[in-house]
PDB file of N, CA and C in Angstrom:
ATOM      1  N   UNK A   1       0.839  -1.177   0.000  1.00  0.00           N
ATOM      2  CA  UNK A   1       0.000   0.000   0.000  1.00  0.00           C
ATOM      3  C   UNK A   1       0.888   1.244   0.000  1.00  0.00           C
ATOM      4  N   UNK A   2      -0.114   2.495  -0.774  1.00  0.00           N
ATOM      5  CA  UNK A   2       1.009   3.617  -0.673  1.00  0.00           C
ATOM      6  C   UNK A   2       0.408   4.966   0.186  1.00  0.00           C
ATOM      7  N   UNK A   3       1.281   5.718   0.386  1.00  0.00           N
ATOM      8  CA  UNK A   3       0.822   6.831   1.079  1.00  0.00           C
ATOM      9  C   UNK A   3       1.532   8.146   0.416  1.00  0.00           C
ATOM     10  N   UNK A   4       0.939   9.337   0.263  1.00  0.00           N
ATOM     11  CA  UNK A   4       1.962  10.347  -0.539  1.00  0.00           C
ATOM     12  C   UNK A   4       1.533  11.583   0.329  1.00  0.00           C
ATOM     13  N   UNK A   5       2.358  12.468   0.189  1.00  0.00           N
ATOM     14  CA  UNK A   5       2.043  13.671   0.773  1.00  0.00           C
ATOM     15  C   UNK A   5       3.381  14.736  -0.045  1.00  0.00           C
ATOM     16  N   UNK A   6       1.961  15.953  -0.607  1.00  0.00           N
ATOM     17  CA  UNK A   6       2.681  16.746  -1.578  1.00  0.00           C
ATOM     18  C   UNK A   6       2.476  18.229  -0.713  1.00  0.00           C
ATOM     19  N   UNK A   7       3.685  18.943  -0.859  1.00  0.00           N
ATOM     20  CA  UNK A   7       4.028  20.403  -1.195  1.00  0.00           C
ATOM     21  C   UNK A   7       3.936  20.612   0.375  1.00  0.00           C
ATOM     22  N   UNK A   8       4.523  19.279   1.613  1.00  0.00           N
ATOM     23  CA  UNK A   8       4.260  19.742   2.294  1.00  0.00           C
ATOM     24  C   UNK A   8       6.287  20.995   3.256  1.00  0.00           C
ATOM     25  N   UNK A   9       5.938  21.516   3.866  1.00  0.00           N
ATOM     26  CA  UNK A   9       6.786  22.681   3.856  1.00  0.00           C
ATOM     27  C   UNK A   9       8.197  22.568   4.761  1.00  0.00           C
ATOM     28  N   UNK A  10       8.700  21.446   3.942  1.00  0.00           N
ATOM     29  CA  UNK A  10      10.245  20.879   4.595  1.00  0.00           C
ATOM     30  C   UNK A  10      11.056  20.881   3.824  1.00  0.00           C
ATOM     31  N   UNK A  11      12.318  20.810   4.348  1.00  0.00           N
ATOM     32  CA  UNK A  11      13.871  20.955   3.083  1.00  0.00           C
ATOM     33  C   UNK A  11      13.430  19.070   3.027  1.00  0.00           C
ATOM     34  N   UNK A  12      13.720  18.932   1.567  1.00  0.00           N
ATOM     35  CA  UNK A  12      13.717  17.396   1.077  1.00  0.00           C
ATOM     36  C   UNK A  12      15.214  16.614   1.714  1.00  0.00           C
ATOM     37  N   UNK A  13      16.116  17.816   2.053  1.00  0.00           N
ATOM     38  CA  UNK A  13      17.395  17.476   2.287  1.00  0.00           C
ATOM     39  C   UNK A  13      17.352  16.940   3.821  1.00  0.00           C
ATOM     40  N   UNK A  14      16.775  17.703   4.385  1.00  0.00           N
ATOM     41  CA  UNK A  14      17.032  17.074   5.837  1.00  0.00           C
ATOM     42  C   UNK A  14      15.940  16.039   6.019  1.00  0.00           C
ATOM     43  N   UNK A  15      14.594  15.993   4.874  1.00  0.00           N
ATOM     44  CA  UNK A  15      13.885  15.178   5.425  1.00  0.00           C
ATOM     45  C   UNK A  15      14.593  13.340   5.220  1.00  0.00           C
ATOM     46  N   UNK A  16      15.343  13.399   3.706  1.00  0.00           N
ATOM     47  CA  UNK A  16      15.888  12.245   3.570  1.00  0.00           C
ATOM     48  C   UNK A  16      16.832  11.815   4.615  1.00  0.00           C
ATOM     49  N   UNK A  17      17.530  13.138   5.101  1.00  0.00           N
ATOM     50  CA  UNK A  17      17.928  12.195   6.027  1.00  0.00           C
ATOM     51  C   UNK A  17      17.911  11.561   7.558  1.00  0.00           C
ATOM     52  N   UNK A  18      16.343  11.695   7.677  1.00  0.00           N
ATOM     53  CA  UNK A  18      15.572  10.837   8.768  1.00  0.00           C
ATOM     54  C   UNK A  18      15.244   9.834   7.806  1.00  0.00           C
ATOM     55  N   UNK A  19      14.584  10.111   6.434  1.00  0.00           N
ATOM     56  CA  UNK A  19      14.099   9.173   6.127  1.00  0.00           C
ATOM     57  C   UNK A  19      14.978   7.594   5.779  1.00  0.00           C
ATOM     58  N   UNK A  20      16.371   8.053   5.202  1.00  0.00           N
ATOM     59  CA  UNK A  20      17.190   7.306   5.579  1.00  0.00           C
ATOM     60  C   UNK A  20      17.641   5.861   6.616  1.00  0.00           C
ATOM     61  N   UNK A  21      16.830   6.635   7.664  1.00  0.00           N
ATOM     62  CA  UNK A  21      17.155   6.033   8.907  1.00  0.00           C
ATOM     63  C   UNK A  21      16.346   4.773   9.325  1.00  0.00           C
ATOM     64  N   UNK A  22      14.789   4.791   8.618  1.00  0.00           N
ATOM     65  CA  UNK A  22      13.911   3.981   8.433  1.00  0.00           C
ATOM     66  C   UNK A  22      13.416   2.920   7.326  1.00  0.00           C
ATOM     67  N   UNK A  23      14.537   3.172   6.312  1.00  0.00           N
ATOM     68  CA  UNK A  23      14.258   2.222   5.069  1.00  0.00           C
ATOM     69  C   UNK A  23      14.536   1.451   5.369  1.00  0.00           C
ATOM     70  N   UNK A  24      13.562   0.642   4.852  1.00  0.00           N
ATOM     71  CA  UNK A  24      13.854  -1.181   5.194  1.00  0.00           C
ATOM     72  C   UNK A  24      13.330  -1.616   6.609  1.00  0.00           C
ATOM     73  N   UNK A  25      13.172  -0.936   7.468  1.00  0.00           N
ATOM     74  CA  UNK A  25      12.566  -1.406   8.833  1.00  0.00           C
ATOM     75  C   UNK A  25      11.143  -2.106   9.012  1.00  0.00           C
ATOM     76  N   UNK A  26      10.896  -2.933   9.875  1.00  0.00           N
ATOM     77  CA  UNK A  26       9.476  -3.073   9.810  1.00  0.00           C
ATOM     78  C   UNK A  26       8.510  -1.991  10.342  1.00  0.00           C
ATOM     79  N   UNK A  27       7.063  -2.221   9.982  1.00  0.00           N
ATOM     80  CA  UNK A  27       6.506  -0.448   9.913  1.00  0.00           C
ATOM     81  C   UNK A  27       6.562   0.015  11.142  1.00  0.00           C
ATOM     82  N   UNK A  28       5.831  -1.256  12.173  1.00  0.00           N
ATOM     83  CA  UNK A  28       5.585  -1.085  13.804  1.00  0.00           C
ATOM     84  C   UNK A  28       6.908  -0.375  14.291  1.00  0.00           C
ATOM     85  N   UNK A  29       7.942  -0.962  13.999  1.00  0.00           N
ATOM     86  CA  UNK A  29       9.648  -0.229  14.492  1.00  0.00           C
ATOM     87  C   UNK A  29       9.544   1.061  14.096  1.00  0.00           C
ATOM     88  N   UNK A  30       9.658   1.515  12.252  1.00  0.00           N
ATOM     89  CA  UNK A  30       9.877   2.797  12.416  1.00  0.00           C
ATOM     90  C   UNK A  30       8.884   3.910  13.114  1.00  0.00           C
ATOM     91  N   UNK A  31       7.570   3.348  13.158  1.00  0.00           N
ATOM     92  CA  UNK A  31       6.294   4.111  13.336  1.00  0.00           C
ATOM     93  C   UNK A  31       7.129   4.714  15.016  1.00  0.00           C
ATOM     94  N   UNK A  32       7.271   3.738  15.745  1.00  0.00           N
ATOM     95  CA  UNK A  32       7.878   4.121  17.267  1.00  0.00           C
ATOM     96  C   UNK A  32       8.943   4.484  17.400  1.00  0.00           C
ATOM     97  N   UNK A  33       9.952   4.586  15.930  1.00  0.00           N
ATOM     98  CA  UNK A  33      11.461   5.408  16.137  1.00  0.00           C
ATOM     99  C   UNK A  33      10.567   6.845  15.547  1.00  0.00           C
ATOM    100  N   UNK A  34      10.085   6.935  14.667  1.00  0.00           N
ATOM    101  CA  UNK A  34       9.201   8.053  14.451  1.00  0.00           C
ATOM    102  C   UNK A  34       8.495   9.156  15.002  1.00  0.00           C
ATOM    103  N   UNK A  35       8.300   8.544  15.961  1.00  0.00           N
ATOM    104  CA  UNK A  35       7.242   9.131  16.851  1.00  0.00           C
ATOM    105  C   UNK A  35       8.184   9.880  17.991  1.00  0.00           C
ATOM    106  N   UNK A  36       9.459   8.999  18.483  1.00  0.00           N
ATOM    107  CA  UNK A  36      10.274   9.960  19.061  1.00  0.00           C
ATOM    108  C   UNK A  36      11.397  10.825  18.906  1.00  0.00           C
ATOM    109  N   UNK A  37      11.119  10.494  17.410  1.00  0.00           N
ATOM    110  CA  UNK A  37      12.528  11.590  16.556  1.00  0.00           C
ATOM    111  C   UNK A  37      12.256  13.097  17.352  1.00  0.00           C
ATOM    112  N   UNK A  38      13.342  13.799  16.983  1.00  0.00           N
ATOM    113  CA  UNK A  38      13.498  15.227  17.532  1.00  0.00           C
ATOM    114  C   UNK A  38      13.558  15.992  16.135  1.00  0.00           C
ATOM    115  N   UNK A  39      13.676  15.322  15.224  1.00  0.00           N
ATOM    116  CA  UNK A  39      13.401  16.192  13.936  1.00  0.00           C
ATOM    117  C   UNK A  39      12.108  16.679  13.507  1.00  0.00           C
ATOM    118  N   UNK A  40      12.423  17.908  13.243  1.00  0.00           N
ATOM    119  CA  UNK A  40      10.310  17.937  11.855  1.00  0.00           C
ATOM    120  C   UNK A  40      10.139  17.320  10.952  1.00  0.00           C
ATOM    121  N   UNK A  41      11.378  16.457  10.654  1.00  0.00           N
ATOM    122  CA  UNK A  41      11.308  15.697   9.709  1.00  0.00           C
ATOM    123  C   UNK A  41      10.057  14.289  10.019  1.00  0.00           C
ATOM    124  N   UNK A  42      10.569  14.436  11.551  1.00  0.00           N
ATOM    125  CA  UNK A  42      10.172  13.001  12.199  1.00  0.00           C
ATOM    126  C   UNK A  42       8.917  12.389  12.059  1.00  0.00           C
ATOM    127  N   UNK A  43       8.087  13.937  12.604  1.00  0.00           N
ATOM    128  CA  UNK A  43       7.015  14.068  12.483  1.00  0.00           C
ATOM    129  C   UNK A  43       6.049  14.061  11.624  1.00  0.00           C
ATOM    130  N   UNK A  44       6.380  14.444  10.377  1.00  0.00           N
ATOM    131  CA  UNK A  44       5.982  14.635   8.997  1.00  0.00           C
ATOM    132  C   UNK A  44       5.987  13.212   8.577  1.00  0.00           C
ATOM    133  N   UNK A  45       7.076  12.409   8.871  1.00  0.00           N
ATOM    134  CA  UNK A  45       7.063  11.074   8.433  1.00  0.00           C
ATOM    135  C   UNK A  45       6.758  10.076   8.744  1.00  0.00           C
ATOM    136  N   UNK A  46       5.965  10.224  10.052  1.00  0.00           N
ATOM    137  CA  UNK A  46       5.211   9.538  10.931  1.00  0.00           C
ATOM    138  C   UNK A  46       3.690   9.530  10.487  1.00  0.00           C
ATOM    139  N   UNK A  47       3.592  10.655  10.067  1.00  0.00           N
ATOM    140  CA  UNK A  47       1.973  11.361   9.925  1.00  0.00           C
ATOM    141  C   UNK A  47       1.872  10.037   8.354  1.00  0.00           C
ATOM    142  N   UNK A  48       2.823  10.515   7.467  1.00  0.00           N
ATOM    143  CA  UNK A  48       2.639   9.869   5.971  1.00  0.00           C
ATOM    144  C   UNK A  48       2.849   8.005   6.427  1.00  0.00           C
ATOM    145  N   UNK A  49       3.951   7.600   7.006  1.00  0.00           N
ATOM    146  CA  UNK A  49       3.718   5.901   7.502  1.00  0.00           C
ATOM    147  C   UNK A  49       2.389   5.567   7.952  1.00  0.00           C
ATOM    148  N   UNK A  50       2.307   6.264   9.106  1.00  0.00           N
ATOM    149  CA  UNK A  50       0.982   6.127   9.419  1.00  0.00           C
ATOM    150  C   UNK A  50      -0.297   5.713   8.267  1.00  0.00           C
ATOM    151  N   UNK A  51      -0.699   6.763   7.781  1.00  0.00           N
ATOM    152  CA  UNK A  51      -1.659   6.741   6.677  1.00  0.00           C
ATOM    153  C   UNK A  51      -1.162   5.434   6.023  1.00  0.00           C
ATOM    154  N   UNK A  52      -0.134   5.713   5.786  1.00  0.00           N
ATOM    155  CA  UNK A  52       0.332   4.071   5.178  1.00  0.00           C
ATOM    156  C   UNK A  52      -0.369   2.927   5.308  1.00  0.00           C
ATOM    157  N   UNK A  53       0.294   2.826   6.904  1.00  0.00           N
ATOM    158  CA  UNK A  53      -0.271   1.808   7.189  1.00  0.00           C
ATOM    159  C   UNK A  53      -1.636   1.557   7.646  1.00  0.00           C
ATOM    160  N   UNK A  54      -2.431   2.407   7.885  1.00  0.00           N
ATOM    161  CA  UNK A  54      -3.783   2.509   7.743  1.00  0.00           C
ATOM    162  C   UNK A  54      -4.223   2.094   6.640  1.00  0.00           C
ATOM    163  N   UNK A  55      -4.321   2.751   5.311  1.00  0.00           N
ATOM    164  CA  UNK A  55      -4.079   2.241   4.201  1.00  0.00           C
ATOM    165  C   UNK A  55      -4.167   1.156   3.693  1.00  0.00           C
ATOM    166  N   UNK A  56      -3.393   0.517   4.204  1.00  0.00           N
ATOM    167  CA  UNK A  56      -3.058  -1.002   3.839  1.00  0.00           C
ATOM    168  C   UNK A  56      -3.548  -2.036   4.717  1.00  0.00           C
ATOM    169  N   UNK A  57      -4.070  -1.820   6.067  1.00  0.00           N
ATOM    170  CA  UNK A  57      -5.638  -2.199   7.094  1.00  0.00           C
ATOM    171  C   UNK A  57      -6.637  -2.003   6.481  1.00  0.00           C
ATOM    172  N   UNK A  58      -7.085  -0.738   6.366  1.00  0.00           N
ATOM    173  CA  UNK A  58      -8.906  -0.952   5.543  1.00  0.00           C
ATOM    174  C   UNK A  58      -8.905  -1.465   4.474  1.00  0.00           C
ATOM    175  N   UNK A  59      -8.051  -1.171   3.622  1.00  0.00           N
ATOM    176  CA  UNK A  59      -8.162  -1.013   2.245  1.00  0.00           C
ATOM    177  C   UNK A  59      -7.899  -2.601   1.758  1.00  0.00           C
ATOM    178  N   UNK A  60      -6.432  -2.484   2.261  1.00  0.00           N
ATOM    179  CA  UNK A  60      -5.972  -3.872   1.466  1.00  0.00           C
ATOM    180  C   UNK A  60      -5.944  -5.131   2.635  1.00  0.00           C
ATOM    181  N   UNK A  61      -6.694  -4.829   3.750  1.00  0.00           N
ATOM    182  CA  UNK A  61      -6.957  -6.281   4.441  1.00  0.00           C
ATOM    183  C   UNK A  61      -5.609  -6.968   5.567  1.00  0.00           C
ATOM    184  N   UNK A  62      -4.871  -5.970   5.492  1.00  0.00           N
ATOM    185  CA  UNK A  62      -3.242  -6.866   5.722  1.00  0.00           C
ATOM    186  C   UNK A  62      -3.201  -5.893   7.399  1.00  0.00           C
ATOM    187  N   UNK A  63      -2.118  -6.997   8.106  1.00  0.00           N
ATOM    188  CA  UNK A  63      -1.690  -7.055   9.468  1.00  0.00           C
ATOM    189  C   UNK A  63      -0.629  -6.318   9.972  1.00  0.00           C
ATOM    190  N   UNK A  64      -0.923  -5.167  10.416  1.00  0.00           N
ATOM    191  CA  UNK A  64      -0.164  -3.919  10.830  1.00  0.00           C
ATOM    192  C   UNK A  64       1.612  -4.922  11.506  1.00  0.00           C
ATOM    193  N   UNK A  65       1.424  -5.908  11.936  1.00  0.00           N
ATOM    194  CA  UNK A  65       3.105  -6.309  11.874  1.00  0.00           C
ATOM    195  C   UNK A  65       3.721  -6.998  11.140  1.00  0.00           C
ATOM    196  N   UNK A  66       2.733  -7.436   9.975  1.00  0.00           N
ATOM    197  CA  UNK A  66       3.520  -8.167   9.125  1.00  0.00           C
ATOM    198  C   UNK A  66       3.837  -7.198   7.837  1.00  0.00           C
ATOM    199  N   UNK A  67       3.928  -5.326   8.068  1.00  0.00           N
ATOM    200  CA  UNK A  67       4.147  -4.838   6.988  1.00  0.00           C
ATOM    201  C   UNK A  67       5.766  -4.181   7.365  1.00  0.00           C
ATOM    202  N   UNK A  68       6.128  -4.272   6.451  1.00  0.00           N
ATOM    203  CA  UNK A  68       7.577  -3.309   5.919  1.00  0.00           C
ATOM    204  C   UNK A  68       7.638  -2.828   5.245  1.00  0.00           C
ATOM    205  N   UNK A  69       8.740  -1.595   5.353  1.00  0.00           N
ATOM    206  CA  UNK A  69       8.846  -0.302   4.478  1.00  0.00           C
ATOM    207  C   UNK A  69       9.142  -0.830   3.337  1.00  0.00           C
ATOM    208  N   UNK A  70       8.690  -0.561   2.007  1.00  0.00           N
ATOM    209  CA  UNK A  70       9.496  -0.913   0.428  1.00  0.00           C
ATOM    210  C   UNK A  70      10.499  -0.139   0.050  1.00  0.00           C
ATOM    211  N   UNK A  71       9.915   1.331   0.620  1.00  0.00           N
ATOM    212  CA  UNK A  71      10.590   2.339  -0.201  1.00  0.00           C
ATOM    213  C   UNK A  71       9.604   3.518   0.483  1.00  0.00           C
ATOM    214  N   UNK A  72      10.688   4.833   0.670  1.00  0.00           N
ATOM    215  CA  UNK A  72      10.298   5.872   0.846  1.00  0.00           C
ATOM    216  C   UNK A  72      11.062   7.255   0.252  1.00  0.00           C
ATOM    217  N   UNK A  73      10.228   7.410  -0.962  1.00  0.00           N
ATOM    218  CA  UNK A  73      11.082   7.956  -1.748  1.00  0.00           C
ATOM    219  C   UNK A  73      10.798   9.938  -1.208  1.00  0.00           C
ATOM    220  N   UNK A  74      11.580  10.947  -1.495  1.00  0.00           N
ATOM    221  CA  UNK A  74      11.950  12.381  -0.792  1.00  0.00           C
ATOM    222  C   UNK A  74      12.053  13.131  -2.018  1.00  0.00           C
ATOM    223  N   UNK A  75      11.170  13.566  -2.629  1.00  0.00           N
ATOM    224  CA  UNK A  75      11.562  14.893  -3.952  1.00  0.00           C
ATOM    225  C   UNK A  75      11.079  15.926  -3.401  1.00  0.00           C
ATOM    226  N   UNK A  76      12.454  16.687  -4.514  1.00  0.00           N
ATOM    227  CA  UNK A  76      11.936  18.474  -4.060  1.00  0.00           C
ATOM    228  C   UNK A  76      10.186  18.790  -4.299  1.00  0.00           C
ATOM    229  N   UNK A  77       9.585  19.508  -4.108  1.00  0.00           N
ATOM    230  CA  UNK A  77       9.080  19.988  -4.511  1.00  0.00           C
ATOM    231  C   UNK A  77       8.874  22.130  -5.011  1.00  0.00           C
ATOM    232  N   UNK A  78       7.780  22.439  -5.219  1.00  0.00           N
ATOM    233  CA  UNK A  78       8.142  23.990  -5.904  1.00  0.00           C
ATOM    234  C   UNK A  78       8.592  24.711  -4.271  1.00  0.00           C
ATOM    235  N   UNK A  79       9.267  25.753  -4.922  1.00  0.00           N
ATOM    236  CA  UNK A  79       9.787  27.023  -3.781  1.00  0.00           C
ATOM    237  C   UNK A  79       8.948  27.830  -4.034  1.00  0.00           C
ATOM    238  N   UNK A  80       8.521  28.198  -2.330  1.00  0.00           N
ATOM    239  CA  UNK A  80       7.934  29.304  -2.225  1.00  0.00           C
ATOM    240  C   UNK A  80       8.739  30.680  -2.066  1.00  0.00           C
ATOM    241  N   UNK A  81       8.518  31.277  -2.635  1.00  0.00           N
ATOM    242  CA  UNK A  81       9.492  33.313  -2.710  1.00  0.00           C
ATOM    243  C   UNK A  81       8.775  33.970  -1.947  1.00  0.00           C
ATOM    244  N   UNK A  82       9.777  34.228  -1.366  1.00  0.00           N
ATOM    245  CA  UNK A  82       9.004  35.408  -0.554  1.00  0.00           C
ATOM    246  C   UNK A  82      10.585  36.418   0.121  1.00  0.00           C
ATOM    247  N   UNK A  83      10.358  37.384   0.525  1.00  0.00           N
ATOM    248  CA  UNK A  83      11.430  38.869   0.421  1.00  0.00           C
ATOM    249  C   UNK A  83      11.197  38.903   1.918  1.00  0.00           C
ATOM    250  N   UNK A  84      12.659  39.726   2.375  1.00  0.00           N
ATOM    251  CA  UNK A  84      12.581  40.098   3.316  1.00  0.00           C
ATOM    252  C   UNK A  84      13.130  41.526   3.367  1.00  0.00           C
ATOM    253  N   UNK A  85      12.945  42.215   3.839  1.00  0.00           N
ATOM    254  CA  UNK A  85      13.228  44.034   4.135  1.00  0.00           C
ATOM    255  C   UNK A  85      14.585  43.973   4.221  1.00  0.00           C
ATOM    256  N   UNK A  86      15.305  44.989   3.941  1.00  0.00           N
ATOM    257  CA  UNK A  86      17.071  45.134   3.487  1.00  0.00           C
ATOM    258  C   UNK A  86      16.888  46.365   4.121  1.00  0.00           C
ATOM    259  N   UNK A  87      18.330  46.813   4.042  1.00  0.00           N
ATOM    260  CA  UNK A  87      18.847  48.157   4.094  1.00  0.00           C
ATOM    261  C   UNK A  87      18.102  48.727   3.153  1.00  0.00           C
ATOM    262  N   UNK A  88      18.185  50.428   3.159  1.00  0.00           N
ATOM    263  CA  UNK A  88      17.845  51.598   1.778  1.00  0.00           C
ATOM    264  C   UNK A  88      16.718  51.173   1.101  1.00  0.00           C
ATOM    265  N   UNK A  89      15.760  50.066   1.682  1.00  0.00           N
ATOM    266  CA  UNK A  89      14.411  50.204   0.608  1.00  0.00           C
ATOM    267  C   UNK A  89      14.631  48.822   0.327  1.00  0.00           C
ATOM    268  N   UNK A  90      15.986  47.710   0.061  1.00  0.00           N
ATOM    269  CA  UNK A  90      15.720  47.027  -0.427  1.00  0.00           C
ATOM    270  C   UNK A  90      14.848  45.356  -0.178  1.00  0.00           C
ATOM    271  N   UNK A  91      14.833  44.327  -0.630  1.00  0.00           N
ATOM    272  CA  UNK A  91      14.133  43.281  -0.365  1.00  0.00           C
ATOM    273  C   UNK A  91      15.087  42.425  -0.775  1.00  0.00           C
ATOM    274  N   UNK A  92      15.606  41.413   0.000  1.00  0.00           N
ATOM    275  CA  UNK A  92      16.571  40.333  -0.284  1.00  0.00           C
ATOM    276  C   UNK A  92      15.108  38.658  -0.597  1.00  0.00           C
ATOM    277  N   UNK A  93      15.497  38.214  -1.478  1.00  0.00           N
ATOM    278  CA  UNK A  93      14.577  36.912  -2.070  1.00  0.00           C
ATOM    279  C   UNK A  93      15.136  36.241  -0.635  1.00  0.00           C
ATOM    280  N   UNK A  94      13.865  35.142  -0.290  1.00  0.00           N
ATOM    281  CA  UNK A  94      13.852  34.020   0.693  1.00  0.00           C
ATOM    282  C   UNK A  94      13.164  32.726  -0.305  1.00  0.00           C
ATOM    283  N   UNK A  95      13.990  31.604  -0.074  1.00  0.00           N
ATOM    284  CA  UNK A  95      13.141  30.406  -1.052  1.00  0.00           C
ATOM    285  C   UNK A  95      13.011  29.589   0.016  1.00  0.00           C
ATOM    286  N   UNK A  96      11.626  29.327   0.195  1.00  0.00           N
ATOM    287  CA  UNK A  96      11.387  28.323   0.746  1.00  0.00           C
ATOM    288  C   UNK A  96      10.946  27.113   0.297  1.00  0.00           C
ATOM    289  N   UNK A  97      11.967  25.945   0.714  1.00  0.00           N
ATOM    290  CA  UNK A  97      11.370  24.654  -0.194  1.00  0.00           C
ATOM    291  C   UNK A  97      10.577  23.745   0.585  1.00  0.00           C
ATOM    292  N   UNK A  98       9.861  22.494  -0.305  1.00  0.00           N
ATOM    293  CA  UNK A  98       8.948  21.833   0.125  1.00  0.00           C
ATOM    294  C   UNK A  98       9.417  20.856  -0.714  1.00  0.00           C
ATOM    295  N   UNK A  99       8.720  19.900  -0.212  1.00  0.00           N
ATOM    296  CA  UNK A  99       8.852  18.309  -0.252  1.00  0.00           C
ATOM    297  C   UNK A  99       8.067  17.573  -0.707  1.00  0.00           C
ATOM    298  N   UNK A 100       7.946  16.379  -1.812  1.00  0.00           N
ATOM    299  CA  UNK A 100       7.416  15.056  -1.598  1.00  0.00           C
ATOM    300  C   UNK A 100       7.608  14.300  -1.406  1.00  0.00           C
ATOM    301  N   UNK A 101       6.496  13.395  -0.209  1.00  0.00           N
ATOM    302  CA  UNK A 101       7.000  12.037   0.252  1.00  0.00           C
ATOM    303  C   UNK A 101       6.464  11.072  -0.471  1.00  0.00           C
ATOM    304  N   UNK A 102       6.974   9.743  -0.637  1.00  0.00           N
ATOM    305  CA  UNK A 102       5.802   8.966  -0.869  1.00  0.00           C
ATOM    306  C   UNK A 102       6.558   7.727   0.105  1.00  0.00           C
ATOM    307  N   UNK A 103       5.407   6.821   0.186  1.00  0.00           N
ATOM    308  CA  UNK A 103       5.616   5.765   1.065  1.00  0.00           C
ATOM    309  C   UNK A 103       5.441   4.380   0.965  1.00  0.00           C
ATOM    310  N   UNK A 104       5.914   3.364   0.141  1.00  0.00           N
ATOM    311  CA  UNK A 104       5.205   2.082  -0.328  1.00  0.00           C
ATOM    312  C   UNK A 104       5.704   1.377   0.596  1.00  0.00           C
ATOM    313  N   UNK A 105       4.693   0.349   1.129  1.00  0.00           N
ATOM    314  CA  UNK A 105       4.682  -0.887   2.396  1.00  0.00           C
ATOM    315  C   UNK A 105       4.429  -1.737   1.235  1.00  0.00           C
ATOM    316  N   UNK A 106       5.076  -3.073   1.978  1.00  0.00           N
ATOM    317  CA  UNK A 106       5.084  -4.180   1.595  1.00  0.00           C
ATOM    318  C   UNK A 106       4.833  -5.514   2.828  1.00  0.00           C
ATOM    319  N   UNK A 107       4.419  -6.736   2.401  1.00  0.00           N
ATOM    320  CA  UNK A 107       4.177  -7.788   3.461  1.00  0.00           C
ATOM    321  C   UNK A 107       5.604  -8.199   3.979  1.00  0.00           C
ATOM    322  N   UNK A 108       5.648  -8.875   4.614  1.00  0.00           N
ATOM    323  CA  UNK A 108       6.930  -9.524   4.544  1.00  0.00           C
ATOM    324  C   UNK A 108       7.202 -11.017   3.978  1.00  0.00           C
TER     325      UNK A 108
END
């Protein structure tokens, strides 16, 4: 089963590397390394497993410990612009980036 979550408002850079930390784990494990990460990454990636594995309970019938991560793939997504006040009048550009997750579980 899959889970995705778009344009939500994280560097893709730091999120991969929590996400890193959970590939390949079984879901129940990362869901509870997840949950006590200290990153925003952590959190964000808890919220999308989750759904996951929900997901893959109603939908597709299957047993919240017999699932594992397949793959959790991290793309950029668009920058948001936005300025901040300068010296003499001016406005210096701010990019803020965002992220997509996606999340495929598998049985074991």
């Amino acid at each position: 089963m899959k889970a995705h979550l778009r344009r939500v408002r994280i560097s893709p850079k730091k999120t991969n590397l929590v996400a890193g930390l959970v590939r390949g784990k079984d879901a129940v494990e990362a869901l509870s390394f997840l949950k006590f990460a200290p990153q925003k990454a952590g959190a964000v990636l808890y919220k999308v497993l989750h759904s996951a594995v929900a997901n893959a309970e109603n939908i597709g019938g299957k047993i919240r410990e017999n699932l594992k991560i397949k793959s959790i793939v991290v793309n950029k997504g668009p920058f948001y612009k936005r300025s901040q006040p300068s010296t003499r009048g001016r406005a210096l550009p701010i990019s803020k980036p965002t992220a997509h997750i996606s999340v495929e579980l598998e049985e074991k």
